[in-house]
Each structure stands twice: as C-alpha cells, then as structure tokens.
Protein backbone atom coordinates (compact mmCIF):
# COMPACT_ATOMS: atom_id res chain seq x y z
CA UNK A 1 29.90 -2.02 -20.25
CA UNK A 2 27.89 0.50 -22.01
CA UNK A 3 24.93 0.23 -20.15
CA UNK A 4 23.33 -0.21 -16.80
CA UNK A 5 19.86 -2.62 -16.76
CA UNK A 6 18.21 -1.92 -13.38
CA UNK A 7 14.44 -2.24 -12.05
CA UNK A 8 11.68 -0.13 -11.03
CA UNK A 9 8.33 -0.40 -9.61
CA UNK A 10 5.24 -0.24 -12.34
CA UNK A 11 4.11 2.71 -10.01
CA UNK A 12 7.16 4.81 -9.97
CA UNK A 13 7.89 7.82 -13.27
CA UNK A 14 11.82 7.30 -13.61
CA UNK A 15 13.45 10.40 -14.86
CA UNK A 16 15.73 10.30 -17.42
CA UNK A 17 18.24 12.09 -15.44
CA UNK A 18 17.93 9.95 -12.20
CA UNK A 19 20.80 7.95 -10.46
CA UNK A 20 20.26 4.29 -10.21
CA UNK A 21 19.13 3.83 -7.00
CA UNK A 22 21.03 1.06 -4.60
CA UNK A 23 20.44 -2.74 -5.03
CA UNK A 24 17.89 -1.95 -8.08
CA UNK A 25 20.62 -3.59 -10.71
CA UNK A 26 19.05 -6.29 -12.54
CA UNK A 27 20.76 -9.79 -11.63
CA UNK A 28 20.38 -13.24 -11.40
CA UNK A 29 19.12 -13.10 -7.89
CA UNK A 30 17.33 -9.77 -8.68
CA UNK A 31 15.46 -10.22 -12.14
CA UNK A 32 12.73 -8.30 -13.62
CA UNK A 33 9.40 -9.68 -11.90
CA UNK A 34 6.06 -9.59 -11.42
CA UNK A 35 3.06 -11.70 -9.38
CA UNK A 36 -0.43 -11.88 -10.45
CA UNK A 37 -3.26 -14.02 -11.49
CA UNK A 38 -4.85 -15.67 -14.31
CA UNK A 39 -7.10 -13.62 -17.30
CA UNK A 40 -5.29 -10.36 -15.97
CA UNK A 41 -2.48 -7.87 -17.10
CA UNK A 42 0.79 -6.94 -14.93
CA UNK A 43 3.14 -4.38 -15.85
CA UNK A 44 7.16 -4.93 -15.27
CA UNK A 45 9.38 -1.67 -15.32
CA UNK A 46 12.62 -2.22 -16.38
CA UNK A 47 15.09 0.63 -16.92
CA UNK A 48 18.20 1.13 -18.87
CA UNK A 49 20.85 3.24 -18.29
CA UNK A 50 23.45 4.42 -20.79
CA UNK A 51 26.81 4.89 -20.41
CA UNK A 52 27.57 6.30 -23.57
CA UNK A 53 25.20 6.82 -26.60
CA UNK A 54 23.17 3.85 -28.07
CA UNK A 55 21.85 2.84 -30.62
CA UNK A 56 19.39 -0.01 -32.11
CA UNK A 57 17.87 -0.74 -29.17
CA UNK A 58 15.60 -3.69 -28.84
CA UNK A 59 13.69 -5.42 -26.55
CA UNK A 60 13.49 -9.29 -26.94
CA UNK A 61 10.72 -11.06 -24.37
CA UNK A 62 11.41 -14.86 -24.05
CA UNK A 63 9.04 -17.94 -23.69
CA UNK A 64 9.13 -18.45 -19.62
CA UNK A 65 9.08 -22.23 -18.00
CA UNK A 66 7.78 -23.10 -14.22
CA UNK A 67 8.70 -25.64 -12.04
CA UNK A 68 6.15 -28.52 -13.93
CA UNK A 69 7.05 -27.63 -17.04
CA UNK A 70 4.67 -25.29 -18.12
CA UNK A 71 5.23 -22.40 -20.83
CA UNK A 72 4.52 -19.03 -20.59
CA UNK A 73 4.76 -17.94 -24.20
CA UNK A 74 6.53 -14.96 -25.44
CA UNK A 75 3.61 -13.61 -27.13
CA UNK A 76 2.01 -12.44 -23.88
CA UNK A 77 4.81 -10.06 -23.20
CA UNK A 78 4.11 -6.63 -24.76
CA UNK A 79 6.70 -4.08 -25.24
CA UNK A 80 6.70 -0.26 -25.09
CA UNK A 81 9.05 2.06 -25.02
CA UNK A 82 8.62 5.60 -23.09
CA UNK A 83 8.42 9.10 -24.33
CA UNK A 84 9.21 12.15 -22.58
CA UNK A 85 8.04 15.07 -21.68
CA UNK A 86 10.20 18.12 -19.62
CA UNK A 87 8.83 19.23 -16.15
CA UNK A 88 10.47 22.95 -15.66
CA UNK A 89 9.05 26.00 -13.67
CA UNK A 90 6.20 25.99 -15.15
CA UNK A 91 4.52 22.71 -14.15
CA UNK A 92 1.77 23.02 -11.93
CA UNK A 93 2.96 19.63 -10.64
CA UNK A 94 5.58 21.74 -7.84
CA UNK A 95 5.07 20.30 -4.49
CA UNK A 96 2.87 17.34 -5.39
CA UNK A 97 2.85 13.95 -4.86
CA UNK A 98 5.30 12.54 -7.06
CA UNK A 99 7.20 15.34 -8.37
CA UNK A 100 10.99 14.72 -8.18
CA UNK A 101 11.77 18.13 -9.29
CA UNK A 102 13.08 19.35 -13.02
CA UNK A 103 13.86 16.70 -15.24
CA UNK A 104 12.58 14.52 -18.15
CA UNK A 105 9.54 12.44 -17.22
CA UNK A 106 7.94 9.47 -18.87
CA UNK A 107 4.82 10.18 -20.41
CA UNK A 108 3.31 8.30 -23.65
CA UNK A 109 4.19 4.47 -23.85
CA UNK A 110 4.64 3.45 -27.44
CA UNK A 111 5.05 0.02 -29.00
CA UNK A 112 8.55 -0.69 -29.56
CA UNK A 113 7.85 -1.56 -33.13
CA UNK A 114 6.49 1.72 -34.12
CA UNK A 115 9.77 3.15 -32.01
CA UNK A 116 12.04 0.99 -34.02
CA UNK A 117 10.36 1.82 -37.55
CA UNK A 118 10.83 5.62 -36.43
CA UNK A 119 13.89 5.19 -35.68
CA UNK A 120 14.04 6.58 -32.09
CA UNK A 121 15.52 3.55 -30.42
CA UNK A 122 18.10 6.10 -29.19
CA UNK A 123 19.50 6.59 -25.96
CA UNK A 124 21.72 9.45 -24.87
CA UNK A 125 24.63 9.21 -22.48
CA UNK A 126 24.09 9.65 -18.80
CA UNK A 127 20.33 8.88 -19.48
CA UNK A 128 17.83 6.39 -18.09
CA UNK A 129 14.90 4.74 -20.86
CA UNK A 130 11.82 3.14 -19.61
CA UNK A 131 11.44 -0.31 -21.44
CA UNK A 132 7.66 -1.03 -20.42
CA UNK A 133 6.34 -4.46 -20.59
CA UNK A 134 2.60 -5.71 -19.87
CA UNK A 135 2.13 -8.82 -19.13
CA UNK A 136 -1.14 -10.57 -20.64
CA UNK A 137 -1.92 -13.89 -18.33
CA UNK A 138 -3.98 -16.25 -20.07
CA UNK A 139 -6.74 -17.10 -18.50
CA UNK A 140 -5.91 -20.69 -18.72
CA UNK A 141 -2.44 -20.24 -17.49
CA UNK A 142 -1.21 -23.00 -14.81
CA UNK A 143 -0.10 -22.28 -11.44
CA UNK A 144 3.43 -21.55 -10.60
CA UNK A 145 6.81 -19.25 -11.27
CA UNK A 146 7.79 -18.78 -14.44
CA UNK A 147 11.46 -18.01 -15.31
CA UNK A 148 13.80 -17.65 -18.13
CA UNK A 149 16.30 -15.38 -19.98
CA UNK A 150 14.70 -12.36 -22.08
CA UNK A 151 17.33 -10.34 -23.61
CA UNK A 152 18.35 -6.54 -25.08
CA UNK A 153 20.60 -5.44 -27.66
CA UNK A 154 22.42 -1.88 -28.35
CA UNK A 155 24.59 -1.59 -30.81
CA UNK A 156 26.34 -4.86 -30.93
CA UNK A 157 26.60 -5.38 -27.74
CA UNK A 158 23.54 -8.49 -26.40
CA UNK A 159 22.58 -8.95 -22.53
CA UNK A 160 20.42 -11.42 -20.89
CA UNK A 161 17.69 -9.49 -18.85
CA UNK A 162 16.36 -12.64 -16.41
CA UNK A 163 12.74 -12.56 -15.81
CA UNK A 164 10.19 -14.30 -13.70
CA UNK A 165 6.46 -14.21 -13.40
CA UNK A 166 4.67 -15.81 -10.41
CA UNK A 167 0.89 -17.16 -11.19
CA UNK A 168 -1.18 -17.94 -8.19
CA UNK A 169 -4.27 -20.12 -8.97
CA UNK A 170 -7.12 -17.74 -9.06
CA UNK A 171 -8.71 -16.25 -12.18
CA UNK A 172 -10.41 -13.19 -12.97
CA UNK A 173 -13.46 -12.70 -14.27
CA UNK A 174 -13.80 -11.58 -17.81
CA UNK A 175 -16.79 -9.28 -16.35
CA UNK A 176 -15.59 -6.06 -14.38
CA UNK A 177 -17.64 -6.13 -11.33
CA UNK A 178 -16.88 -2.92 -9.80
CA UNK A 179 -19.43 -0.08 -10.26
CA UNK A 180 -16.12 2.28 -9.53
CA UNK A 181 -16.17 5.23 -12.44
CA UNK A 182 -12.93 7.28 -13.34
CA UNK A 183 -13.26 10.67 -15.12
CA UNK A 184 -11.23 10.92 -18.68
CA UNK A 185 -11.59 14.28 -20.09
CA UNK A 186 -11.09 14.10 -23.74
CA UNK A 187 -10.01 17.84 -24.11
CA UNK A 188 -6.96 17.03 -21.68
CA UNK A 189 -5.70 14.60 -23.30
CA UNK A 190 -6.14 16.66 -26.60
CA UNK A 191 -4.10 19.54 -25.13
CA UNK A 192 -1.28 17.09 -23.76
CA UNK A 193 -1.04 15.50 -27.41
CA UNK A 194 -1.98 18.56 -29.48
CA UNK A 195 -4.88 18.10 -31.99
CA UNK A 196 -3.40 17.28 -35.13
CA UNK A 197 -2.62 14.17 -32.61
CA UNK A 198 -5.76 13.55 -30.81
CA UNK A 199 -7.55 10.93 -33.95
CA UNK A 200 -10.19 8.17 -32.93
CA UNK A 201 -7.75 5.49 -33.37
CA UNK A 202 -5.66 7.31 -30.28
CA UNK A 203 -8.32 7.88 -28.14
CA UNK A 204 -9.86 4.83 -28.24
CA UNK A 205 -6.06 3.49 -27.41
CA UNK A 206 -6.21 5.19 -24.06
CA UNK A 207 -9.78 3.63 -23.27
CA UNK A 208 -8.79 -0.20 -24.61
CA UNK A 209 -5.58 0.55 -22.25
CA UNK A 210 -8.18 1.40 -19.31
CA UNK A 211 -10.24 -1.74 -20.26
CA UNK A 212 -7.32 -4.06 -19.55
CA UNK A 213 -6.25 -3.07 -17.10
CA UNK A 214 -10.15 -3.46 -15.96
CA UNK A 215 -10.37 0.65 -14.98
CA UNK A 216 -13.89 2.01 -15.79
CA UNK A 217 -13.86 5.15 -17.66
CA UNK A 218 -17.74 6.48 -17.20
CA UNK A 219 -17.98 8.76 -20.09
CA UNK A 220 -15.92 7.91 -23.84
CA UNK A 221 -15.66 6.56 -27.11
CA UNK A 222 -17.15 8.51 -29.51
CA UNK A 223 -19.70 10.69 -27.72
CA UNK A 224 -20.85 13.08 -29.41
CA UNK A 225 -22.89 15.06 -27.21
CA UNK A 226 -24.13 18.23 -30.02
CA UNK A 227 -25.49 14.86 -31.98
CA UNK A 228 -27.10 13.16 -28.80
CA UNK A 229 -28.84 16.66 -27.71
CA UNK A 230 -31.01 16.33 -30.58
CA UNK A 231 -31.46 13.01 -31.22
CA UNK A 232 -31.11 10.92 -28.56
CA UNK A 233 -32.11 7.51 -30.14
CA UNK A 234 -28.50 7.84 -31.58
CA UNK A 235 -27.13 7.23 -28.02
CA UNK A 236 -29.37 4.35 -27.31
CA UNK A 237 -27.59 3.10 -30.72
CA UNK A 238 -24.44 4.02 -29.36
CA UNK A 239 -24.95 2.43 -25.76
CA UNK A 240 -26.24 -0.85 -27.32
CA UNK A 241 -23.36 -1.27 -29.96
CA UNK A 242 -20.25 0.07 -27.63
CA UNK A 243 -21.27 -0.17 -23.78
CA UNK A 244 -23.99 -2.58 -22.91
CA UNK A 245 -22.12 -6.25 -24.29
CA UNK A 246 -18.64 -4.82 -22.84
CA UNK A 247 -17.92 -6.93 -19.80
CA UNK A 248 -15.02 -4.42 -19.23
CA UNK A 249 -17.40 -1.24 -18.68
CA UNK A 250 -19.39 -1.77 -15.85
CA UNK A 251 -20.58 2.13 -15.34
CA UNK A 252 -21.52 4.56 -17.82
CA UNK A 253 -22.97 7.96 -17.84
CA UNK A 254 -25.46 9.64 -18.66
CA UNK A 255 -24.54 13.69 -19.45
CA UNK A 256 -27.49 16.15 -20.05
CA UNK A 257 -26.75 19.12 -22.62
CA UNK A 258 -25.24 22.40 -21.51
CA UNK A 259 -27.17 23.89 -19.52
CA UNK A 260 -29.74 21.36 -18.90
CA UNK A 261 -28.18 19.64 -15.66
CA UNK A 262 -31.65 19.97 -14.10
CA UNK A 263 -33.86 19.21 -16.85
CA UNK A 264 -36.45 16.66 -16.25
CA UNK A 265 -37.52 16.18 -19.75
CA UNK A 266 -33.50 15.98 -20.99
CA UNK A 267 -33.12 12.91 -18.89
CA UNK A 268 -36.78 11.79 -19.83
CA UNK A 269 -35.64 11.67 -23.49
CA UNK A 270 -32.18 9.85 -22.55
CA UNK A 271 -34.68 7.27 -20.47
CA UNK A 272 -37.52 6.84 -22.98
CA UNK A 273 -34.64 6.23 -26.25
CA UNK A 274 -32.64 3.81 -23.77
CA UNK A 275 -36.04 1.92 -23.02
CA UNK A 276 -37.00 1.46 -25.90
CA UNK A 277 -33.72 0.29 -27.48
CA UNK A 278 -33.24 -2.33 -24.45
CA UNK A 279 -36.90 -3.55 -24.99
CA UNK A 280 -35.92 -4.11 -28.89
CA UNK A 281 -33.00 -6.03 -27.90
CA UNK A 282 -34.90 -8.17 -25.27
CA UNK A 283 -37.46 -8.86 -28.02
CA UNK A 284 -34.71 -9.85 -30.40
CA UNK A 285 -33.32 -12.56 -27.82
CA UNK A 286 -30.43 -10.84 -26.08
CA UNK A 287 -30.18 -10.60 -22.15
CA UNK A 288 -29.17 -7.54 -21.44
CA UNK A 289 -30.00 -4.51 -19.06
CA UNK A 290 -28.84 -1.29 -19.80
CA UNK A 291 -29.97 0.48 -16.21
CA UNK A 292 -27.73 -2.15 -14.37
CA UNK A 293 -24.59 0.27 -16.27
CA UNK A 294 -26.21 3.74 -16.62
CA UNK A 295 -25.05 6.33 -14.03
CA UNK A 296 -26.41 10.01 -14.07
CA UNK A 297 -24.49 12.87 -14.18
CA UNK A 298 -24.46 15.40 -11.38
CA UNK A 299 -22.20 18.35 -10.16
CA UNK A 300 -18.92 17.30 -9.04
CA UNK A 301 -16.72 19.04 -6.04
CA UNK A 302 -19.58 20.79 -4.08
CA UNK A 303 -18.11 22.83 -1.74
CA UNK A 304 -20.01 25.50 -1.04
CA UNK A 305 -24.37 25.77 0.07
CA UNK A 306 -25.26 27.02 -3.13
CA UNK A 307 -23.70 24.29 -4.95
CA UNK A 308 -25.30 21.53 -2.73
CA UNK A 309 -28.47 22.61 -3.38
CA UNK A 310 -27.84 22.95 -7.47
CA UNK A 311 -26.88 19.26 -6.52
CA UNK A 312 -29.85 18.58 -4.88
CA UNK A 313 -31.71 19.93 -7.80
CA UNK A 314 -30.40 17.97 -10.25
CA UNK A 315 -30.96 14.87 -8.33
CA UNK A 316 -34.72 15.65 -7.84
CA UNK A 317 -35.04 16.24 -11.46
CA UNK A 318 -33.48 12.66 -12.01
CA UNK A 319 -36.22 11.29 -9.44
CA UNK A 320 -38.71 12.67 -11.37
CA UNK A 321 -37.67 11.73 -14.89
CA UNK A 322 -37.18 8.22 -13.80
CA UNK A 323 -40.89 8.25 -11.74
CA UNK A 324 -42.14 9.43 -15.37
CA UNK A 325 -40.92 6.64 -17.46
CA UNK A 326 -40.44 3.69 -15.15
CA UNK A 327 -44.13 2.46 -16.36
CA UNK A 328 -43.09 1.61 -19.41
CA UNK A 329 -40.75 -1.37 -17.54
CA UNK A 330 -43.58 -2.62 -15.67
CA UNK A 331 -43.43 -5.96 -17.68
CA UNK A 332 -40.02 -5.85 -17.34
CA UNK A 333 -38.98 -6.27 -13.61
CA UNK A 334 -35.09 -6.73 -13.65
CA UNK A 335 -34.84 -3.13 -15.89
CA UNK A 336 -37.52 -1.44 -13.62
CA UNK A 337 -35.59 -2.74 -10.46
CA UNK A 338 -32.52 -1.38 -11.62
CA UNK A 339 -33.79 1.70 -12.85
CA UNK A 340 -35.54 2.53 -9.60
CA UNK A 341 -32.20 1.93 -7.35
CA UNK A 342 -30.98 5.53 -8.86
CA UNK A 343 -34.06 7.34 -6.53
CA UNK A 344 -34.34 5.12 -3.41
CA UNK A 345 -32.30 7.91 -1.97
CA UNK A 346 -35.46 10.07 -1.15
CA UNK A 347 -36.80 12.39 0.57
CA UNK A 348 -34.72 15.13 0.17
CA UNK A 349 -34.70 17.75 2.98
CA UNK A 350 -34.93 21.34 3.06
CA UNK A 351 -31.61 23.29 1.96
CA UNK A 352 -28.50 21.92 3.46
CA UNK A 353 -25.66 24.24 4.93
CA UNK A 354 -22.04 22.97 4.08
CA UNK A 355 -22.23 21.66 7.91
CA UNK A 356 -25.27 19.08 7.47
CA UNK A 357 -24.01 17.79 4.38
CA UNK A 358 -21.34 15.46 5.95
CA UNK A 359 -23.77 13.36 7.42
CA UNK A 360 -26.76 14.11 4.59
CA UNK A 361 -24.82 13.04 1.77
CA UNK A 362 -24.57 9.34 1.94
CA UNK A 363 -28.18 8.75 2.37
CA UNK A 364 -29.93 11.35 0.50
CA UNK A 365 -27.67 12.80 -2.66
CA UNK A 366 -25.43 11.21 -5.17
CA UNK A 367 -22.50 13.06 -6.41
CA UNK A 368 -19.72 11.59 -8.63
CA UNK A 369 -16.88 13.62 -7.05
CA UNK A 370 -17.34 14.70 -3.36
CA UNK A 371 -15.53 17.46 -2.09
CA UNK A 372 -13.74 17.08 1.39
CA UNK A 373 -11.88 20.00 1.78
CA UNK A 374 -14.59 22.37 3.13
CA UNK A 375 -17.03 19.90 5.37
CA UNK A 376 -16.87 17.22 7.97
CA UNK A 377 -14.61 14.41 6.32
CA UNK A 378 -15.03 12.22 8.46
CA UNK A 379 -18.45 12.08 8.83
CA UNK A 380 -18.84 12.24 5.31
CA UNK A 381 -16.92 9.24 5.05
C-alpha cells in the first residue's frame, strides 16, 4: 500500500517523523473512536502515514448508525488537518513534559477545506499527518454506539477508515458552570503566528475553539485596554454585548491600567460603569448579573515577601472599591450578594513572610496564579 492509517490519543503531538507505534494500526477490531456525552465535543486523532509521496488527500466523515437504528449524521464530524512547526536546539521546550526530542510537531489545526483550496493536501514519504476530527454531539442525540465506514483518498488509491462513537445518556449543560479561568495571552499567540497573521477573525477562532470545548478564557475578545482606561463605560458595553449572555464564559476579568494594580478609584470606575450598565439592562427586562462572572485581577506567581504584600495591596484596594460602590445595589440584592463574595476574605493581617503564606492564602488573599515552588505546598493546598 502507499500508506499506513493508525490511531492516536486526542492528547498526544505525533511527530511527523515518528514510527508507528505497536497495535495502533487502524482495523476493523481497532477503529478510530471516541466516548462522550450529549451537547458536547470529542476529538478523534487519526494519523496517516506515507509510504511514498501523496497527493489529494481527503478526508470523508460518514453518517454513523447504533444498535436501534439511530443516525449520527456526518455533519457533526469536523475535519482539520495539522500544520507544523520544527522543534530544534533552540526550543525552550528541552526536558519538558512532552518533548520527544527534534522533529516536526503539530501545531495549528486548519479546516481541511481551506487545506484542499491551498493546495497543501501533501504528504511526504516516510512522514506521519495528523487528520483531526471534532466531534459535535447533539444535544438530542440517543443513547448508544455508533459505527460505520468513513473513508480517505490519496491519489487514486480509496480506504475505509472504520469509526465508532459511544453516547452515554447524560447531557451537558449549555451553561459552563465552572468558575475555573485559563490565561490566553494575546501577544503569544501573535509572536507564534507573526502579525501580519494575528487578525480578529483568528483570534476570536482560538477563543470560539476554547468555548466548545467549554474552557474559560478570563480575559479576550477585543479588549482594548488604552480605550477602557479612559472610558470605561465602553467596557460595560463590551461586557454586556460579548460576556454577560455567553453561557460558555463563566469568569471574566477585570484588568486595571498599567500601573494602577492598586488603585482604588481604577476599580471604582470599572464598578460604577458595570453597575450602571447591569441596572439598565435589569430595567429593560433582562435577568442578568454581571458580578456573578467578574473576577479581579491580581499579581500572579508570588514568590517572594515583597510580592505577597503588593498582593495584599491590591486586594485591599479591591475591598475598598467594592465597600464604596456596593450602595448603589442595595435595591438590588442578587448583584450586591455577588459583588460582596469578592471581600468576605477579610481581615487581612500584618505583612506575611513567604513561610505564613501557605496557610494565609486560602482564607485571606486571592491570587489567580499561586506560586508553589518557594512555600509550603502542601499546606497551601
């Protein structure tokens, strides 16, 4: 044959240049596979390897039956197709978790349409691609394994690539319940892409990405954080249009301008614009709550005296923004309620040494990125 089909696991980066490890050919009694639930999205890795060079490459999902009957259509199979990107000397990854040395990892996953109308359904001899597929469960799917015959073409050569897709009978809820908050730094993905890249429409592709696969990334979109300094009634806009109706963002941020980490009256104008704005919206008929989503932003990584007690300043100027505004939610006792939750972490003690603050931190100070390497872990814990 002129190719190998094999599987992976939808945690594991396959280099291009890796051997097919044993029983991971794709067969009959070994087909691509996933289990999940209802309303959610599963990934399936499945690899091919060339023997010689291929071309026209394509990816074919297939409309899967269970035992009752049921169909899982071949619309809720999405397709992507991996890029590359060469880890030499010069990675900083050497001697992490997960680095298998030099070689070609995958990287960006791109629809295979756009890949096809590029023309870079390619594959060189001797080298593994990564054929990505997400699964998208309905969220009225029935119960039960789903199996059937997808298939992949090179050339004009066609293979059946067997599939099968266990449901269990539980659904998720469309609302992400976990107040869990991931850090995406827009800059790094700029530098990995390059700028002439880095366009809304791409950065909003790794957040919608995040979304369904129902990760919380606490600070995106289109912040604009120069434009919110001075005007912070355009982030109340902002919050209302892009955070506070998304069932998929259950924590958001709050960032205070350079420099003003410990400014009372920066996070008194972020308050007072967000109050008001919810208040409109309550007025206008709409349940919502904005302070049930809105996190604060403190230091991250303390590791040292001095930098717990910067933290512990800028948590005692959040205390006392929110003790200055919470009157205006007095009528209002779900907001105020949720509002006040962000300072029932008082009092705060006199300065902490990098000793106390393994036992300290859990009751008194809120930090969105503890550091472990330097104090008590386990207490801390």
């Amino acid at each position: 044959t002129t190719g190998t089909l094999w599987t992976a696991l939808d945690s594991e980066n396959v280099l291009q240049e890796e051997a097919i490890p044993s029983g991971r050919q794709l067969t009959s009694s070994n087909p691509l596979q996933v289990e999940s639930v209802k309303n959610s999205v599963e990934s399936m890795n499945l690899q091919l390897r060339a023997k010689q060079d291929l071309q026209e490459v394509n990816f074919f999902p297939a409309t899967l039956t269970n035992e009752n009957g049921n169909k899982l259509s071949a619309e809720c199979f999405e397709t992507l197709w991996a890029k590359y990107v060469y880890c030499g000397d010069g990675t900083n990854e050497i001697g992490k978790e997960g680095y298998k040395g030099k070689g070609h990892y995958p990287d960006a996953l791109v629809p295979m349409q756009n890949i096809i109308e590029a023309d870079e359904n390619r594959i060189s001899k001797n080298c593994n691609q990564t054929i990505w597929i997400n699964v998208h469960i309905p969220k009225d799917a029935k119960a039960g394994t789903y199996t059937g015959n997808a298939k992949i073409i090179f050339g004009k050569a066609e293979y059946k690539v067997p599939m099968k897709v266990k449901i269990y009978n539980v659904t998720l809820s469309d609302k992400l319940n976990s107040r869990s908050m991931f850090g995406c730094w827009r800059d790094q993905i700029e530098k990995g892409m390059g700028t002439d890249h880095f366009y809304a429409e791409v950065r909003n592709n790794y957040y919608k990405f995040a979304e369904d696969h129902r990760i919380n990334i606490g600070s995106y979109r289109e912040n604009d954080f120069e434009v919110y300094e001075n005007d912070k009634s355009t982030f109340a806009e902002f919050f209302a249009r892009e955070i506070a109706f998304n069932d998929r963002i259950s924590t958001y941020r709050i960032e205070p301008g350079e420099g003003k980490e410990a400014d009372v009256n920066e996070y008194k104008a972020y308050l007072n614009a967000l109050i008001t704005k919810n208040i409109e919206l309550l007025n206008q008929g709409f349940d919502v709550n904005f302070f049930d989503k809105i996190a604060f932003y403190t230091s991250d990584e303390p590791d040292t005296t001095s930098k717990w007690n910067t933290l512990k300043t800028e948590n005692q100027a959040i205390q006392n923004a929110v003790n200055a505004v919470k009157y205006r939610l007095d009528n209002y006792p779900k907001l105020k309620a949720s509002l006040e939750d962000w300072i029932n972490l008082t009092p705060f003690g006199n300065e902490y040494t990098v000793k106390q603050v393994g036992t300290i931190l859990p009751e008194y100070m809120r930090t969105p990125c503890p550091q472990f390497s330097d104090v008590e872990s386990a207490s801390m814990r």
